[in-house]
C-alpha atoms as a PDB file:
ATOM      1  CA  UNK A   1     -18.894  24.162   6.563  1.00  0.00           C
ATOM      2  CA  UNK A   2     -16.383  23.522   4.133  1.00  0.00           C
ATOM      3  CA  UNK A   3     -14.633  19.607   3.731  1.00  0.00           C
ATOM      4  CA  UNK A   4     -11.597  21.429   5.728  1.00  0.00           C
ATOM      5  CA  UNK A   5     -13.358  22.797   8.837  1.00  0.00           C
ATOM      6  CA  UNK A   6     -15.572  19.392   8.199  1.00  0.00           C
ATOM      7  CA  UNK A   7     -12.090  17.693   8.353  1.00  0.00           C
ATOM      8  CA  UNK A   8     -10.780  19.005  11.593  1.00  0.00           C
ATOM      9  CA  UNK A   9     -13.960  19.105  13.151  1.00  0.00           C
ATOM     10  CA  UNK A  10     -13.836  15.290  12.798  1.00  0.00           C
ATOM     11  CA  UNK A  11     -10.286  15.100  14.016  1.00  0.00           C
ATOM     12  CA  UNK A  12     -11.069  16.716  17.419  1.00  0.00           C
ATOM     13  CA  UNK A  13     -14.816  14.976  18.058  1.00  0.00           C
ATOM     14  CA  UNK A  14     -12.981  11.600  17.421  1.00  0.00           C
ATOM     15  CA  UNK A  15      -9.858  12.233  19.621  1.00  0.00           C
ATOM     16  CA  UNK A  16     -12.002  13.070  22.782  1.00  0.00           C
ATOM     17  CA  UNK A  17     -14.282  10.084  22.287  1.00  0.00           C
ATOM     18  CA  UNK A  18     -11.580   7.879  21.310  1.00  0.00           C
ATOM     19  CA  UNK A  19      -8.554   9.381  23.350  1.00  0.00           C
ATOM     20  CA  UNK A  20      -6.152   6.085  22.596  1.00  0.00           C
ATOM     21  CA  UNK A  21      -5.848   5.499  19.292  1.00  0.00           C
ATOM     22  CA  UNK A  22      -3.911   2.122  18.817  1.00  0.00           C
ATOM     23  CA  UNK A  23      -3.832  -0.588  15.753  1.00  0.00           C
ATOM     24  CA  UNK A  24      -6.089  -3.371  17.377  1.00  0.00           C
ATOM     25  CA  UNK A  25      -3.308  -5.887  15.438  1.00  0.00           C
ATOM     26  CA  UNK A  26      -0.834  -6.851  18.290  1.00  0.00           C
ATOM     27  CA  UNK A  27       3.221  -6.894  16.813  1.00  0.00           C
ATOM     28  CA  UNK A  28       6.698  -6.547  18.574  1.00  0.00           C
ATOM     29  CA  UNK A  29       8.888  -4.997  15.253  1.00  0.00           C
ATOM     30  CA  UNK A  30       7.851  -3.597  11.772  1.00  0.00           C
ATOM     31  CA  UNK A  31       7.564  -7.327   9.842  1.00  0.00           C
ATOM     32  CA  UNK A  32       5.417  -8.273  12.223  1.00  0.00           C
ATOM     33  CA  UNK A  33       2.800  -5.418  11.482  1.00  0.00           C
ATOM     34  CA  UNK A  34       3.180  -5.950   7.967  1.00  0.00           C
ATOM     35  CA  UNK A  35       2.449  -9.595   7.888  1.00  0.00           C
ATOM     36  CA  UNK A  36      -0.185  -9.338  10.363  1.00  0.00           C
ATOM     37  CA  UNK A  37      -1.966  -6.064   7.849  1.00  0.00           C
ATOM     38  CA  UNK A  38      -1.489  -8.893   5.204  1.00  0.00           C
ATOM     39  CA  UNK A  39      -2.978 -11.467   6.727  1.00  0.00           C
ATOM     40  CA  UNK A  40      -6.126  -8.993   8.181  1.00  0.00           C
ATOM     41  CA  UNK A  41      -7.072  -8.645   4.120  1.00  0.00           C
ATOM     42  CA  UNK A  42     -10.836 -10.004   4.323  1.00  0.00           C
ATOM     43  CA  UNK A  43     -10.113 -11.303   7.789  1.00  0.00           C
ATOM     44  CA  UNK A  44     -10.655 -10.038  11.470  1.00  0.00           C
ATOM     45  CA  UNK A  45      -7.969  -8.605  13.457  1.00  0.00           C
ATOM     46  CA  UNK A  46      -9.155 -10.609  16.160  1.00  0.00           C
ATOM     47  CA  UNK A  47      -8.637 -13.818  14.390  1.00  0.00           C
ATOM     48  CA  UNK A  48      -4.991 -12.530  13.274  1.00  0.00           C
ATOM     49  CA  UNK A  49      -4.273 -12.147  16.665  1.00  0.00           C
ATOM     50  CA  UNK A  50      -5.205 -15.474  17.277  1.00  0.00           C
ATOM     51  CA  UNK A  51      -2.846 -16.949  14.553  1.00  0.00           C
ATOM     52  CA  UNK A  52       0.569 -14.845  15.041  1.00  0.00           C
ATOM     53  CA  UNK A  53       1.766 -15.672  17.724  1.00  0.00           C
ATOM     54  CA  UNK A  54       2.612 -19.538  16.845  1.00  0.00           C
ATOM     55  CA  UNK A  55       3.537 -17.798  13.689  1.00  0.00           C
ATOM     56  CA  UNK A  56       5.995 -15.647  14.643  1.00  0.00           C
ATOM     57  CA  UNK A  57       7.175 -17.995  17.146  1.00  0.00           C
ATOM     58  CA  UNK A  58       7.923 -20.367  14.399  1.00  0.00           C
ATOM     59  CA  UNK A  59       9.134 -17.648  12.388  1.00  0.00           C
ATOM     60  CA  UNK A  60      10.911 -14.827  14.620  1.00  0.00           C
ATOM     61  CA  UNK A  61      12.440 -12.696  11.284  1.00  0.00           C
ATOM     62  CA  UNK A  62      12.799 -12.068   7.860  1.00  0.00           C
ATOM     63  CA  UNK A  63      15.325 -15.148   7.059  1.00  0.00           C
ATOM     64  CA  UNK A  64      13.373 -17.563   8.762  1.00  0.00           C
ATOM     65  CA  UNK A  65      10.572 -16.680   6.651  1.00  0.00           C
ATOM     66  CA  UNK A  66      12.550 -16.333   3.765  1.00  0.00           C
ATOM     67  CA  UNK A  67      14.001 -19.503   4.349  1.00  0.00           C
ATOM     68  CA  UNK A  68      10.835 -21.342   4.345  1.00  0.00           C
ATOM     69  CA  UNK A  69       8.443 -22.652   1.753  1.00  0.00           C
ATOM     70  CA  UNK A  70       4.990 -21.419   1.154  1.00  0.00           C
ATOM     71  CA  UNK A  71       3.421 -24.836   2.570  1.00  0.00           C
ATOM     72  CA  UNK A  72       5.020 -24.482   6.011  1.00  0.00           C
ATOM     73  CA  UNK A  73       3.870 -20.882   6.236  1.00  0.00           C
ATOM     74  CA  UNK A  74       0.430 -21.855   5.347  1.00  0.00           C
ATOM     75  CA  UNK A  75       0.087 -24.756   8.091  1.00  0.00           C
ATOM     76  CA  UNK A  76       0.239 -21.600  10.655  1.00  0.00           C
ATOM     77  CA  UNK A  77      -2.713 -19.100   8.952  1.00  0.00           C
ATOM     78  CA  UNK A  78      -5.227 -21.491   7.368  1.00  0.00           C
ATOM     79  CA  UNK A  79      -8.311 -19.965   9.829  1.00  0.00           C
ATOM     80  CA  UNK A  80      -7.318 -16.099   8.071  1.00  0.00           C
ATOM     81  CA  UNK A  81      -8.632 -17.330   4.949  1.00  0.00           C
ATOM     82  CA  UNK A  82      -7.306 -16.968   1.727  1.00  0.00           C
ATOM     83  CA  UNK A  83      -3.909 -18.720   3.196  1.00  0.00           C
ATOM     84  CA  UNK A  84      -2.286 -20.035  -0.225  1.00  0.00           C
ATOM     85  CA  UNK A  85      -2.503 -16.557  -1.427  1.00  0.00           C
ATOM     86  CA  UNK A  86      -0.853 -15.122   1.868  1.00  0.00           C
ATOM     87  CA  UNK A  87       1.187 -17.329   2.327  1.00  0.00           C
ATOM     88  CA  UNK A  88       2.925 -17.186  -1.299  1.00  0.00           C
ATOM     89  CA  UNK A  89       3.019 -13.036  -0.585  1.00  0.00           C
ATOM     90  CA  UNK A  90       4.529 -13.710   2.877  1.00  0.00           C
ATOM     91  CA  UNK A  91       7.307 -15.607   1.966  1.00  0.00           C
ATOM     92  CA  UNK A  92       7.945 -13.717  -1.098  1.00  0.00           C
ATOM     93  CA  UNK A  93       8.109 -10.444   0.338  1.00  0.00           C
ATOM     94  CA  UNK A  94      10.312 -11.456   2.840  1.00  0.00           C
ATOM     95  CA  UNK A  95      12.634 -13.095   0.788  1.00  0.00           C
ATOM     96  CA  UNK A  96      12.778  -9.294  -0.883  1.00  0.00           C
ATOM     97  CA  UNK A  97      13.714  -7.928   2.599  1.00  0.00           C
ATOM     98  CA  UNK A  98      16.657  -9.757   3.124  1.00  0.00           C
ATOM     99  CA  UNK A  99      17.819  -9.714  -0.399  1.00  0.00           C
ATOM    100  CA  UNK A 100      17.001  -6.143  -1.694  1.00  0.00           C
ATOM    101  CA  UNK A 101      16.533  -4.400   2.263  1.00  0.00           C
ATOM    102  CA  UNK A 102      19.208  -6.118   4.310  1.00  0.00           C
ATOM    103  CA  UNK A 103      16.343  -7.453   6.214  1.00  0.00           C
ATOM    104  CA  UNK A 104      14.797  -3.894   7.266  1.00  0.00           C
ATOM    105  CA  UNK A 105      10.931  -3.208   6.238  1.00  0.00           C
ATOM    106  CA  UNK A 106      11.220   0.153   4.060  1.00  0.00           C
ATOM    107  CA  UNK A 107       9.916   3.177   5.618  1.00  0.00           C
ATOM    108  CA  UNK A 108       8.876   4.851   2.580  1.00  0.00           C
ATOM    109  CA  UNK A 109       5.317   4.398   0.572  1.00  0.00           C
ATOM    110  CA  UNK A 110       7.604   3.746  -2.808  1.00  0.00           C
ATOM    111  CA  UNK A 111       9.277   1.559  -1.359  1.00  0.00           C
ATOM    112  CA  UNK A 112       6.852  -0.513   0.691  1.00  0.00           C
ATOM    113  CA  UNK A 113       4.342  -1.199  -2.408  1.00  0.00           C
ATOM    114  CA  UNK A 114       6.771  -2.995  -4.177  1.00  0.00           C
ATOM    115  CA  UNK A 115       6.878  -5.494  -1.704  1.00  0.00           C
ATOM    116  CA  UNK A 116       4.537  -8.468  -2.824  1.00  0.00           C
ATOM    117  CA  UNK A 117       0.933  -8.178  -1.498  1.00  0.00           C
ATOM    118  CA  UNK A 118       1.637  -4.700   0.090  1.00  0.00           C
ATOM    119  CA  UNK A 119      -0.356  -2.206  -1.046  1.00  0.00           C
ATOM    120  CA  UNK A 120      -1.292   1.493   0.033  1.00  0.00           C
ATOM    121  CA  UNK A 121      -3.097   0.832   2.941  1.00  0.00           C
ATOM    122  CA  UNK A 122      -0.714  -1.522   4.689  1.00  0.00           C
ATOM    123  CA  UNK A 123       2.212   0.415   3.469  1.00  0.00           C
ATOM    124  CA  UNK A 124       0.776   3.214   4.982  1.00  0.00           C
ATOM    125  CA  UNK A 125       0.189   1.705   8.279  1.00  0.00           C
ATOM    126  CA  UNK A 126       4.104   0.344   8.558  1.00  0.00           C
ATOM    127  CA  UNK A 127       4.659   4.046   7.877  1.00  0.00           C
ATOM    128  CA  UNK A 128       2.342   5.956  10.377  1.00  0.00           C
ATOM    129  CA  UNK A 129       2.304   3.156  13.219  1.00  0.00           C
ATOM    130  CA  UNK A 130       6.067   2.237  13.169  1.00  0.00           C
ATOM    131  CA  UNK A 131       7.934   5.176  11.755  1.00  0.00           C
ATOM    132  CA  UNK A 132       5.673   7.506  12.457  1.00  0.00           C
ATOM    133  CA  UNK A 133       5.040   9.306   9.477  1.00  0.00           C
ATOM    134  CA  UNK A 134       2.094  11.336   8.228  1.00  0.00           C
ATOM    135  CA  UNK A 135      -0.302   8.420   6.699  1.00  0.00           C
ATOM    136  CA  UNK A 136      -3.937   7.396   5.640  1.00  0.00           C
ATOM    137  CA  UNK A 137      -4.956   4.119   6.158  1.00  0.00           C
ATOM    138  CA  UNK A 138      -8.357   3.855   4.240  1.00  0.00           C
ATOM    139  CA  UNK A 139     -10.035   1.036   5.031  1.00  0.00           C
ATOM    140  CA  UNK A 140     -13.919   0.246   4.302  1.00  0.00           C
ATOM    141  CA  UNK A 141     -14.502   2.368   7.780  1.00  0.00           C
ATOM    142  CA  UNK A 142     -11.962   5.383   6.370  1.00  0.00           C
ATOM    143  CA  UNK A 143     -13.828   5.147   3.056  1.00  0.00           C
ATOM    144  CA  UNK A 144     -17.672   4.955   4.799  1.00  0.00           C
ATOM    145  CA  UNK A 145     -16.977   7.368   7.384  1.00  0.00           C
ATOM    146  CA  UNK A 146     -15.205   9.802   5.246  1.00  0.00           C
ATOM    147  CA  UNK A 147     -17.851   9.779   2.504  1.00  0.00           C
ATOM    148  CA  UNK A 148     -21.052  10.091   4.663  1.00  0.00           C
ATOM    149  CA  UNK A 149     -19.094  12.829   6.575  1.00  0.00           C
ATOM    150  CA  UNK A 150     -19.042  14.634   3.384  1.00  0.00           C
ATOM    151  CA  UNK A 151     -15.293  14.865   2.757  1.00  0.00           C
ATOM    152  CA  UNK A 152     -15.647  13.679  -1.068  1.00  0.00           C
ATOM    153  CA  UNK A 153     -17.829  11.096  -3.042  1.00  0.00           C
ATOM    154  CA  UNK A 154     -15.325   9.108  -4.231  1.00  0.00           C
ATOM    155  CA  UNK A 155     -14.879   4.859  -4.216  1.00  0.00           C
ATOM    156  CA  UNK A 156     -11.068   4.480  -5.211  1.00  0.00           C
ATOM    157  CA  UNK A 157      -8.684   4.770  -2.148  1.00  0.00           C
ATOM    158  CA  UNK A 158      -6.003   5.758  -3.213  1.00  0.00           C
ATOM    159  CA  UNK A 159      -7.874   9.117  -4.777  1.00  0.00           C
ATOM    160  CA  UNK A 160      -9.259   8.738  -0.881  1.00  0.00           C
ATOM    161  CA  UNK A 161      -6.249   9.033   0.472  1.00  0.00           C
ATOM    162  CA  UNK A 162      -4.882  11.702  -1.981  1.00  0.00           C
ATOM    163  CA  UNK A 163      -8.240  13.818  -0.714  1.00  0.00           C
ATOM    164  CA  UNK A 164      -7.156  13.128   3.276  1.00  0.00           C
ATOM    165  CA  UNK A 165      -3.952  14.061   2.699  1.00  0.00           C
ATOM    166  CA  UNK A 166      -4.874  17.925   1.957  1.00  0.00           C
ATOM    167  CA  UNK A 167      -7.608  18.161   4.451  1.00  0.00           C
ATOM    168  CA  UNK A 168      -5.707  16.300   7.539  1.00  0.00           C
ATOM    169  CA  UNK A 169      -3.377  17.818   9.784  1.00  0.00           C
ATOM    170  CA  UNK A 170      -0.354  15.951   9.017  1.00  0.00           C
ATOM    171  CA  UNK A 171       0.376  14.641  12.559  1.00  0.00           C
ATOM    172  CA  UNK A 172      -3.213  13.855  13.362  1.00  0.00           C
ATOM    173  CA  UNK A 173      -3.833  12.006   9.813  1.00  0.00           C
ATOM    174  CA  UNK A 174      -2.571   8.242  11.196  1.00  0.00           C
ATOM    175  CA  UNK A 175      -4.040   8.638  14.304  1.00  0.00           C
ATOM    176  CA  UNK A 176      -7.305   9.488  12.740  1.00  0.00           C
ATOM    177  CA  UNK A 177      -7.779   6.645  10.731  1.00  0.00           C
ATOM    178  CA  UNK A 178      -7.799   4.861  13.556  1.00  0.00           C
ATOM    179  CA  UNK A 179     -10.516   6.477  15.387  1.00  0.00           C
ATOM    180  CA  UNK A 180     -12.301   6.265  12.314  1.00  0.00           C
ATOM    181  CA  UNK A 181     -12.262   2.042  12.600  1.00  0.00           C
ATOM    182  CA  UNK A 182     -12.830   2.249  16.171  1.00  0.00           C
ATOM    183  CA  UNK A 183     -15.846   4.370  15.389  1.00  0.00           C
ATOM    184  CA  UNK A 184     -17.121   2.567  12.628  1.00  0.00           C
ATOM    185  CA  UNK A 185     -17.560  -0.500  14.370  1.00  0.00           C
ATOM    186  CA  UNK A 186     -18.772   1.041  17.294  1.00  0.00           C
ATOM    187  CA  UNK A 187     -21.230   3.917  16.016  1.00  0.00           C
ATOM    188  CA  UNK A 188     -21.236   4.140  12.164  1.00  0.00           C
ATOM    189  CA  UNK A 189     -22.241   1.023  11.189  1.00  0.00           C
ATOM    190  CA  UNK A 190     -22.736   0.403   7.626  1.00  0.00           C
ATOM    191  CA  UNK A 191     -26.104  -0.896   7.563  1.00  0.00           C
ATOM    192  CA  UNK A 192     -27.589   0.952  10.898  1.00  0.00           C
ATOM    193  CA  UNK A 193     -25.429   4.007  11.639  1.00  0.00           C
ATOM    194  CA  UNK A 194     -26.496   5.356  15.123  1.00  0.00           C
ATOM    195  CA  UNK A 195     -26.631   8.842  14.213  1.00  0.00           C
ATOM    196  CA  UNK A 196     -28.030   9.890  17.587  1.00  0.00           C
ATOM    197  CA  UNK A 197     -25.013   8.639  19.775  1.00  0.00           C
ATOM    198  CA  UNK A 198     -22.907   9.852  16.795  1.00  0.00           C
ATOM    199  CA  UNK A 199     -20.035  12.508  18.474  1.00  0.00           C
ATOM    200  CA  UNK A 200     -19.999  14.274  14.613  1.00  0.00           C
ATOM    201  CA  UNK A 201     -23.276  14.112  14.416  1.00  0.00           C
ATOM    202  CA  UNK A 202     -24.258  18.128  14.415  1.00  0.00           C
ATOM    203  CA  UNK A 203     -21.631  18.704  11.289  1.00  0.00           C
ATOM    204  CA  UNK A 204     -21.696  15.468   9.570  1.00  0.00           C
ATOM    205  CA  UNK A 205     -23.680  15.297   5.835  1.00  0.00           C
ATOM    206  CA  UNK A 206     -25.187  12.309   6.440  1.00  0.00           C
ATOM    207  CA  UNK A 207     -27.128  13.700   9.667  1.00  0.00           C
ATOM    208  CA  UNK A 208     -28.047  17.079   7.716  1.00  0.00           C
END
């Protein structure tokens, strides 16, 4: 099989085992999503969850963020670790928002990155899950998955992504990424993969 049939093989074995594919990070609006991807950097989603809602309670929009300091913002995500850092990126991207966005996240890749803290795979999560446009979030699952499958042999994401984005149908590509997470922490472990109960297991390289 080539990495294309490989590709879309993938795509279909993954959408009937994992028919809903959803971010597990719960949001209302597109800030939310992005803070929430920011503050999931070396951090569960679950324990996001846990934190955001007081947060964005406290903090309903872009000027309220903006309008804060750095130590107020960090009172509300110390458990997500790495909370100075965050919360430095939070309020500075938000401050860009309302100055250089007229308080609207940016729907475009370009755009997105230049916001502090945001890079390619959050940007491309805003744009897939809220805007819906073709994207590939890759994650450590995207990357795992997508090597063992025998889609490339590479370690930097964004030549990852760049890879993806020729083999994946480009309305399937966000949706897949997600499948891919909800796989890899179900099946594909890194350390113990489970190659038996493994729905790609008859094309993938790994199981060859």
């Amino acid at each position: 099989m080539t990495e294309k049939q490989i590709a879309l093989s993938a795509v279909e074995a993954l959408k009937k085992e994992y028919p809903d594919a959803i971010c597990t990070l719960v949001y209302d609006d597109p800030l939310q999503l992005l803070i929430a991807t920011r503050l999931a950097a070396q951090c569960t989603d679950a324990r996001v969850n846990m934190v955001t809602p007081e947060l964005f309670g406290r903090f309903p929009d872009a000027q309220s963020f903006a309008d804060s300091t750095e130590e107020e913002v960090a009172r509300y995500i110390k458990s997500c670790g790495l909370y100075k850092t965050k919360s430095r990126d939070i309020v500075a991207l938000c401050r860009m928002i309302v100055e250089r966005y007229d308080s609207r996240v940016p729907d475009t890749l370009d755009e997105l990155i230049k916001l502090p803290g945001i890079g390619r795979k959050t940007a491309n999560l805003v744009m897939g899950d809220v805007y819906g446009k073709p994207a590939v979030v890759v994650d450590t699952h995207c990357i795992r998955l997508t090597k063992r499958l025998g889609l490339h042999e590479l370690k930097d994401a964004k030549k990852i992504e760049l890879v993806l984005r020729e083999l994946l149908p480009p309305e399937e590509s966000n949706d897949f990424c997600h499948r891919l997470v909800l796989h890899g922490r179900a099946v594909c472990d890194a350390r113990k993969p489970r190659c038996e109960s493994c729905c790609m297991s008859s094309f993938c390289k790994k199981n060859i």
